[in-house]
N, C-alpha and C. Protein backbone atom coordinates (compact mmCIF):
# COMPACT_ATOMS: atom_id res chain seq x y z
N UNK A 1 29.33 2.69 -61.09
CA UNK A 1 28.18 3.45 -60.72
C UNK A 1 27.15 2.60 -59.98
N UNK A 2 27.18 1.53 -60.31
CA UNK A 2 25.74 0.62 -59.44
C UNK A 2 26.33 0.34 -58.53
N UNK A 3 27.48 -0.13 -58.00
CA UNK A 3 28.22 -0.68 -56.63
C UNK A 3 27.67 1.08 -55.95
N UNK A 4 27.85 2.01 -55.94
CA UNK A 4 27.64 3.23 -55.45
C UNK A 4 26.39 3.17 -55.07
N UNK A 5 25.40 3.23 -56.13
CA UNK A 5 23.93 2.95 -55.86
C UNK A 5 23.64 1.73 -54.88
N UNK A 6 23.88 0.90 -55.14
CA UNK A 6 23.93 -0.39 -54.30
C UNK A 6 24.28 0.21 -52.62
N UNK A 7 25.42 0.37 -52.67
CA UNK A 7 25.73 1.11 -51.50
C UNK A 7 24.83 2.40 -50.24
N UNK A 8 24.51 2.92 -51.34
CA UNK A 8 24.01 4.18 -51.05
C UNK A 8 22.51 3.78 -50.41
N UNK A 9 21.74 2.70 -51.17
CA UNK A 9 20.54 2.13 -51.04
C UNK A 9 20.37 1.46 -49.52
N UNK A 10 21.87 0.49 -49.76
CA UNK A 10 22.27 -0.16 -48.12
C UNK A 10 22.08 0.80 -47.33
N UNK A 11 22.75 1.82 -47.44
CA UNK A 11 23.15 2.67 -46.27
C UNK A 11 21.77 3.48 -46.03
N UNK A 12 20.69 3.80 -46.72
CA UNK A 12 19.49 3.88 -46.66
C UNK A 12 18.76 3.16 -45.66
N UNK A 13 18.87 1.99 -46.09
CA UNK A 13 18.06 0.92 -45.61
C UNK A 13 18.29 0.67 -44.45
N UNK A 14 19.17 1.11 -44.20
CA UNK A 14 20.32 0.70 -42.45
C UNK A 14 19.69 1.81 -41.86
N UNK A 15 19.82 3.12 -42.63
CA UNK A 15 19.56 4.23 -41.40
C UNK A 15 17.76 4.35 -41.14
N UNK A 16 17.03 3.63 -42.36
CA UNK A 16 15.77 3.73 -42.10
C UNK A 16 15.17 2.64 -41.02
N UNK A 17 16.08 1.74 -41.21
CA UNK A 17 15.81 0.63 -39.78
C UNK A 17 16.21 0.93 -38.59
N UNK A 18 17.26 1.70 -38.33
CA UNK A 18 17.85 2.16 -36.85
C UNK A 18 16.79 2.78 -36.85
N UNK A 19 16.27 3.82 -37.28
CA UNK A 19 15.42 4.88 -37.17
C UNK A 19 13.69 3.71 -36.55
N UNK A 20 13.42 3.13 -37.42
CA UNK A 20 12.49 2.70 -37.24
C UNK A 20 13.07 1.47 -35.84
N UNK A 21 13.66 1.10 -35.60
CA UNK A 21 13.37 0.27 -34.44
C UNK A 21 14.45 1.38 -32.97
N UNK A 22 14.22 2.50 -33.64
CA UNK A 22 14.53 3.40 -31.81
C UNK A 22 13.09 3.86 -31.65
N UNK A 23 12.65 4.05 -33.07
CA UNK A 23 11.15 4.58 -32.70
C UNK A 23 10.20 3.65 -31.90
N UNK A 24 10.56 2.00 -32.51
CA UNK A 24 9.88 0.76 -31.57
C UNK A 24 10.02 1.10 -30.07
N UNK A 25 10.96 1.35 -29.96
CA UNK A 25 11.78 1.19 -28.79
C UNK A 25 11.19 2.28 -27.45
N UNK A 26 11.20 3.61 -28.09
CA UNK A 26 10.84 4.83 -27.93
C UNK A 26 8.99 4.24 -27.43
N UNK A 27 8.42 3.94 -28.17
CA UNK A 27 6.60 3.57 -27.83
C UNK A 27 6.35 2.60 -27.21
N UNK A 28 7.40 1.51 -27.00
CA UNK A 28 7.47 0.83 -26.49
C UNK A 28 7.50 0.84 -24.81
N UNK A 29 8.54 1.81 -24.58
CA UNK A 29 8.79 2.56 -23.01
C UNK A 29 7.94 2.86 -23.02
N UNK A 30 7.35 4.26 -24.11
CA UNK A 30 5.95 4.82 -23.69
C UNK A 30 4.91 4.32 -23.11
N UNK A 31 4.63 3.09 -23.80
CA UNK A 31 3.60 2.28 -23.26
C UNK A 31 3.56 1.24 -22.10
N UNK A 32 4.19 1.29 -21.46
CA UNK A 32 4.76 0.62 -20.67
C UNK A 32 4.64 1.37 -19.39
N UNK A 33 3.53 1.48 -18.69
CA UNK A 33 3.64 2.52 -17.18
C UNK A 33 4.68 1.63 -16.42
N UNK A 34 4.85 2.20 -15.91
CA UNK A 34 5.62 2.28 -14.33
C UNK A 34 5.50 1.91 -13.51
N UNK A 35 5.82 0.43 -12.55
CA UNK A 35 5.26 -0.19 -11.23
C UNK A 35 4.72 1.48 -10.64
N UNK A 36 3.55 1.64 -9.64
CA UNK A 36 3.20 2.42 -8.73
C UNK A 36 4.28 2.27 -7.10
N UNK A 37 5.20 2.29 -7.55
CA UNK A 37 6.34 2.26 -6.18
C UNK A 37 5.57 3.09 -5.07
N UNK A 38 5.35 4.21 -5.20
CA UNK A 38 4.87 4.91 -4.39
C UNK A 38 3.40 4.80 -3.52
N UNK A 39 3.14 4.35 -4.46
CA UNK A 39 1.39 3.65 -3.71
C UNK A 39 1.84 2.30 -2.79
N UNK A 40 2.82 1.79 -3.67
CA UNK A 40 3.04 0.33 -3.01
C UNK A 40 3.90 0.53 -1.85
N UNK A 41 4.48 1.56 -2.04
CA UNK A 41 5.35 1.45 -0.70
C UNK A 41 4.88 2.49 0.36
N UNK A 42 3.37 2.90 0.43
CA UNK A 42 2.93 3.60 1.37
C UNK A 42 2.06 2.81 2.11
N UNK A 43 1.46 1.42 0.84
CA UNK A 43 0.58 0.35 1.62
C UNK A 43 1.72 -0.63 2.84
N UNK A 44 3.13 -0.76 2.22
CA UNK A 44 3.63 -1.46 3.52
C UNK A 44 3.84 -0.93 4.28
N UNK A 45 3.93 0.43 4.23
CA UNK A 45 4.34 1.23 5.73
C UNK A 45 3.36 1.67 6.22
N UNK A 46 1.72 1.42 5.77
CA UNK A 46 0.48 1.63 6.54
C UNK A 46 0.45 0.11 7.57
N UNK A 47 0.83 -0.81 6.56
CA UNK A 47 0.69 -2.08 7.10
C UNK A 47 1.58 -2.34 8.05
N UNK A 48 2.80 -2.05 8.23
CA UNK A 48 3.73 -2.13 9.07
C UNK A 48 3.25 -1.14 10.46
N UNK A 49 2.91 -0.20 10.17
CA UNK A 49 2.08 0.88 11.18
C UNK A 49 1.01 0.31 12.31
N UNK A 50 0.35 -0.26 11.59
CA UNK A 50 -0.32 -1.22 11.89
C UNK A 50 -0.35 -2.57 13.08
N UNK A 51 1.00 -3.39 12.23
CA UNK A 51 1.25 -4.08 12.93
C UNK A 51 1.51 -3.32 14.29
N UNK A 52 2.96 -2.60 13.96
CA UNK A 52 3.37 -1.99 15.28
C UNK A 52 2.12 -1.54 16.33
N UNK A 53 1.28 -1.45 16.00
CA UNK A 53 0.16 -0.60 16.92
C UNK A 53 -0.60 -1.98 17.42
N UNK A 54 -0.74 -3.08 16.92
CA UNK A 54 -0.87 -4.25 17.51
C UNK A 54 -2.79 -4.44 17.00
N UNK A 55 -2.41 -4.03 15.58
CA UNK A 55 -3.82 -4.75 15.35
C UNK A 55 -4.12 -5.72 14.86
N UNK A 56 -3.21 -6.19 14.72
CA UNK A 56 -3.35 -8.04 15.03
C UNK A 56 -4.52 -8.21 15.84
N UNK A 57 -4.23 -7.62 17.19
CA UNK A 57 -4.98 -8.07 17.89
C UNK A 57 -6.56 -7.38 18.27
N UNK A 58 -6.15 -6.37 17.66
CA UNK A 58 -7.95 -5.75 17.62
C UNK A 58 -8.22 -5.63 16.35
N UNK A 59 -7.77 -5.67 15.35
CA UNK A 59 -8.22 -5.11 14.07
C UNK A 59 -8.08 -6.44 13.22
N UNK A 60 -7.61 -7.38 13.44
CA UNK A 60 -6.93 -8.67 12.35
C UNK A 60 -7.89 -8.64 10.88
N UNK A 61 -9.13 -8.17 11.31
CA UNK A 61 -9.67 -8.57 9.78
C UNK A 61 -9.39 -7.55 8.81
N UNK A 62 -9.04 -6.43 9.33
CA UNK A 62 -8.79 -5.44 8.60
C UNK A 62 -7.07 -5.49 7.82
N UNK A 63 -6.31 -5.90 9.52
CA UNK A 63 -5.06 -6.13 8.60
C UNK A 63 -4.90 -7.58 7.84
N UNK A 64 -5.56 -8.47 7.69
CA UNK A 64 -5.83 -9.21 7.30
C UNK A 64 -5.53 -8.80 5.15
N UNK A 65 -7.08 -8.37 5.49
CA UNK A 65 -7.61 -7.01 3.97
C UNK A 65 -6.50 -6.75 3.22
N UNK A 66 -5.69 -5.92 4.70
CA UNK A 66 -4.84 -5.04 3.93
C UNK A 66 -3.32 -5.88 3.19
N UNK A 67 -3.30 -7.08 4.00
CA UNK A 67 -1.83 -7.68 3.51
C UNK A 67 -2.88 -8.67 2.31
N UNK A 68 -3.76 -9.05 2.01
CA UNK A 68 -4.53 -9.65 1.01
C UNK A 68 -4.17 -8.22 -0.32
N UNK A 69 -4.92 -7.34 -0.41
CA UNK A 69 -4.76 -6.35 -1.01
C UNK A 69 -2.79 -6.42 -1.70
N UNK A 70 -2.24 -5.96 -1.00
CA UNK A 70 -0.90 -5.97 -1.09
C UNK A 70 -0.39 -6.71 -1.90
N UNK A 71 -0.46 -8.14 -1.72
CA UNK A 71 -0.26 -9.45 -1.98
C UNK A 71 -0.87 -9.30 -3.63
N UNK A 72 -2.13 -8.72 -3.73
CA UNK A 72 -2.90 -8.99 -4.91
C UNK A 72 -1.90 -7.70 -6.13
N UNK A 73 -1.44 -6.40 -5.13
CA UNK A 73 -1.33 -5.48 -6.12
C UNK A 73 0.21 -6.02 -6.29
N UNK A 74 1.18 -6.60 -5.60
CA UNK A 74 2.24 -7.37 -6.02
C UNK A 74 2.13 -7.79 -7.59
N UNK A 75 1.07 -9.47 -7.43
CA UNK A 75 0.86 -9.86 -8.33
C UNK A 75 0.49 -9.39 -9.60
N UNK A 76 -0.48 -8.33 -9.66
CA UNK A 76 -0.45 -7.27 -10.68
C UNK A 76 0.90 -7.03 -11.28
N UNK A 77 1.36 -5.93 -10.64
CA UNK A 77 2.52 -5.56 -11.21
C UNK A 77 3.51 -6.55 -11.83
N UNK A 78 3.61 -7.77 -11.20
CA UNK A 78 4.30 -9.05 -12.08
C UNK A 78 3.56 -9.17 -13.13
N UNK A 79 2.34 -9.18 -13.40
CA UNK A 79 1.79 -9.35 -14.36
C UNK A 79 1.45 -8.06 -15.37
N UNK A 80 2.45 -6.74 -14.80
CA UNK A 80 2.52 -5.58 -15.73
C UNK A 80 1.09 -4.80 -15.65
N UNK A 81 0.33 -5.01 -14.94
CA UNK A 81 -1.31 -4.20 -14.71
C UNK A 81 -0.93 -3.34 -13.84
N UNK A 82 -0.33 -1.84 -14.00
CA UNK A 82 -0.20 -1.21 -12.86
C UNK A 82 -0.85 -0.17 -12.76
N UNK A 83 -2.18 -0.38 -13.30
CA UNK A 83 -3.16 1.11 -13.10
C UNK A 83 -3.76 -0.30 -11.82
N UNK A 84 -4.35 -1.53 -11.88
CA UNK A 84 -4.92 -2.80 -10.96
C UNK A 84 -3.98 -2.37 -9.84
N UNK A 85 -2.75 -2.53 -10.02
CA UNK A 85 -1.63 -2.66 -8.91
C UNK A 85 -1.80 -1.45 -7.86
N UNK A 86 -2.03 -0.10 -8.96
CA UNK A 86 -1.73 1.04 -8.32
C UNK A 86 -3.02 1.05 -7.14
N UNK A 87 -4.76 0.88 -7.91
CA UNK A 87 -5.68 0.35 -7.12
C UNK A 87 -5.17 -0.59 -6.28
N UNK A 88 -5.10 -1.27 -6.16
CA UNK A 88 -5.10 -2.57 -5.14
C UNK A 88 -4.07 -2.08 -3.78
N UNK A 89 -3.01 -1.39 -4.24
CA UNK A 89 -1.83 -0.74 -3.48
C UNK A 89 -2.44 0.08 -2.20
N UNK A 90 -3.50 1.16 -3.22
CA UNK A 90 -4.48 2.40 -2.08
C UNK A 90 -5.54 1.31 -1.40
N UNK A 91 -5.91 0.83 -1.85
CA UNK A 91 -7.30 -0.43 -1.21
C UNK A 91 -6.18 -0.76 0.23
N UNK A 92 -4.88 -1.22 -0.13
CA UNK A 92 -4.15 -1.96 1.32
C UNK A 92 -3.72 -1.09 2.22
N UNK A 93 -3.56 0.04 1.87
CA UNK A 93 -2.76 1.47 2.52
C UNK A 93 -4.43 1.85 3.27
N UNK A 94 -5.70 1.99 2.91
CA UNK A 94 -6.96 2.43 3.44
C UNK A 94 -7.22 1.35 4.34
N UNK A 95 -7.16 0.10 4.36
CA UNK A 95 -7.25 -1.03 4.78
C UNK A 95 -6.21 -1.11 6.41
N UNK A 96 -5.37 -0.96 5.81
CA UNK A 96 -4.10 -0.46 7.22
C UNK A 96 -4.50 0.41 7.55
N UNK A 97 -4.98 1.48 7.23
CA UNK A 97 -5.08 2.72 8.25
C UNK A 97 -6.77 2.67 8.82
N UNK A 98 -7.44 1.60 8.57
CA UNK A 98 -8.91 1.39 9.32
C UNK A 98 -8.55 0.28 10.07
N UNK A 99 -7.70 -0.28 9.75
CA UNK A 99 -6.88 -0.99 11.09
C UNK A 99 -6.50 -0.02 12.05
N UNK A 100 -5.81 0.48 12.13
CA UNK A 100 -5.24 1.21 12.99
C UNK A 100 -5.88 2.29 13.96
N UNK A 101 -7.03 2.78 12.64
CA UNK A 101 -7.98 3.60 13.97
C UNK A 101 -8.61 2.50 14.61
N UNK A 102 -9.31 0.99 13.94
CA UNK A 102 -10.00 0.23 14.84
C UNK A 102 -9.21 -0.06 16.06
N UNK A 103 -7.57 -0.04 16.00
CA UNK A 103 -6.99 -0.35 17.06
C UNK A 103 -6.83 0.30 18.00
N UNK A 104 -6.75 1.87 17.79
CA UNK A 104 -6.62 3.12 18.36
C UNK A 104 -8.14 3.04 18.91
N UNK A 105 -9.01 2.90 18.49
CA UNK A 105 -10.45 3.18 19.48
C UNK A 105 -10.41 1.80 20.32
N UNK A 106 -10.29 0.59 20.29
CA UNK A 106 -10.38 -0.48 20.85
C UNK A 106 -9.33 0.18 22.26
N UNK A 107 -8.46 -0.08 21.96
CA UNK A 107 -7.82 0.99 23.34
C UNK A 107 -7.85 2.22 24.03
N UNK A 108 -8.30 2.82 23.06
CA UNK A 108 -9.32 4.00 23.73
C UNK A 108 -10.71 3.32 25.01
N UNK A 109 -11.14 2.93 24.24
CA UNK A 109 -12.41 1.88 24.86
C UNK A 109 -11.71 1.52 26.45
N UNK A 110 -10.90 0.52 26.56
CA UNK A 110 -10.16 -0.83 27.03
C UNK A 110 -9.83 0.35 28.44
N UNK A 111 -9.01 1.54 27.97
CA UNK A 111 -9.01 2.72 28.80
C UNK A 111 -9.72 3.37 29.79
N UNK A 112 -11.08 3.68 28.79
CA UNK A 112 -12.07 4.09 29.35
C UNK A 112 -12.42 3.16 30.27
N UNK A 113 -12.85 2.18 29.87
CA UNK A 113 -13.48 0.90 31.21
C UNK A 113 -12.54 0.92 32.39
N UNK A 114 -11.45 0.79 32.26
CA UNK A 114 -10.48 1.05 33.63
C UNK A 114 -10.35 1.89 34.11
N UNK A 115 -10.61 3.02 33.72
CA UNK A 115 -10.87 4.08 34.41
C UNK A 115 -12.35 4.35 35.26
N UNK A 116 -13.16 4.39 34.41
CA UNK A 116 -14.12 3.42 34.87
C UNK A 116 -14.94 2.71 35.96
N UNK A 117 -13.57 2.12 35.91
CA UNK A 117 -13.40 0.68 37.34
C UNK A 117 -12.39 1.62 38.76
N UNK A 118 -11.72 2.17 38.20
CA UNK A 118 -11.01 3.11 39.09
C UNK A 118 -12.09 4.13 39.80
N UNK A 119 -12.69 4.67 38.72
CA UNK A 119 -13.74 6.10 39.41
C UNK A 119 -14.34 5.24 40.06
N UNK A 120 -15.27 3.59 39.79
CA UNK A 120 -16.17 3.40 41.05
C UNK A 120 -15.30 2.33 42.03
N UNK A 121 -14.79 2.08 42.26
CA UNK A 121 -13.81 1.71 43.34
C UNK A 121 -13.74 3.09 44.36
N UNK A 122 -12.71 3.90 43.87
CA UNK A 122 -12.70 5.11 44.41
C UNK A 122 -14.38 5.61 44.94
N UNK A 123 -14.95 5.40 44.45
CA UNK A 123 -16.63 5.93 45.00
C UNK A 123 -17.05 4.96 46.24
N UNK A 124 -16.56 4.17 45.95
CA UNK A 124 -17.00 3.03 47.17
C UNK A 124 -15.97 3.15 48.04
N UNK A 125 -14.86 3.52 48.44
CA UNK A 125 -13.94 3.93 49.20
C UNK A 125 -14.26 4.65 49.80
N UNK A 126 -14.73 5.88 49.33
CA UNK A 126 -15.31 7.23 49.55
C UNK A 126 -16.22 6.92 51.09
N UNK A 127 -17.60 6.06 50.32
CA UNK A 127 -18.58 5.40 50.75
C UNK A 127 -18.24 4.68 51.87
N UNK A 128 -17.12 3.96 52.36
CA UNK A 128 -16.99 3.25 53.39
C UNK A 128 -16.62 4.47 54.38
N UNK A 129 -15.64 5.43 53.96
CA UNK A 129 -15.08 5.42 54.92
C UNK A 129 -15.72 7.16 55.41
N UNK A 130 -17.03 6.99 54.57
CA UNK A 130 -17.99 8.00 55.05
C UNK A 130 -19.05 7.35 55.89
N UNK A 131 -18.89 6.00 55.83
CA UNK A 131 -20.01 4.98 56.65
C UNK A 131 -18.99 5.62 58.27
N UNK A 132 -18.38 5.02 57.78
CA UNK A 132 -17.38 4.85 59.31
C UNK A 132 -17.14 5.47 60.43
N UNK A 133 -17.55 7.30 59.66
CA UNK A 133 -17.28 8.42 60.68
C UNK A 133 -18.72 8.54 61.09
């Protein structure tokens, strides 16, 4: 009769520990968010956007920002902070895309002046060859 009890107690003790360490296990995931993949991978393809549009060369401080940002919400997430990460992710994605309009108006601009230079050229053309007749 006690080898039974004995037994029975084990087999207790076994199923109250599986139980208790799926439950660890279980709150454990819970607590544990989720890299922000989606934030993070909208800041490299703002930043990549970016590049392509060449604001390097009109915008650099902005894309600058934005690959700083990036870089920072990386490190987050290695370090498991991904509400920081998820922030830092939108900060580089806003950052790239104020790049990109700065780049988009800088050539807008760059446009305008040559045109610009075209309308008064053309006016002075005009001008000569209204002298002439």
């Amino acid at each position: 009769m006690k080898t039974h009890t004995i037994r029975r107690a084990a087999e207790r003790i076994g199923l109250f520990t599986t139980l208790f360490l799926a439950t660890l296990t279980l709150v454990a995931c819970a607590s544990a968010p989720l890299p922000p993949t989606e934030s993070l991978n909208a800041a490299r393809d703002a930043i990549a956007s970016a590049e392509q549009a060449d604001a390097r060369r009109y915008a650099g401080a902005e894309l600058e920002e934005a690959n700083r940002h990036l870089a920072e919400a990386d490190q987050a997430v290695e370090k498991e902070r991904m509400t920081e990460a998820d922030r830092l992710a939108k900060q580089a994605r806003v950052a790239a895309q104020l790049a990109i309009a700065r780049t988009e108006l800088a050539k807008a601009a760059a446009i305008n002046r040559e045109m610009g230079r075209g309308a008064e050229a053309l006016d002075e053309e005009m001008q000569r060859q209204g002298d002439q007749q």
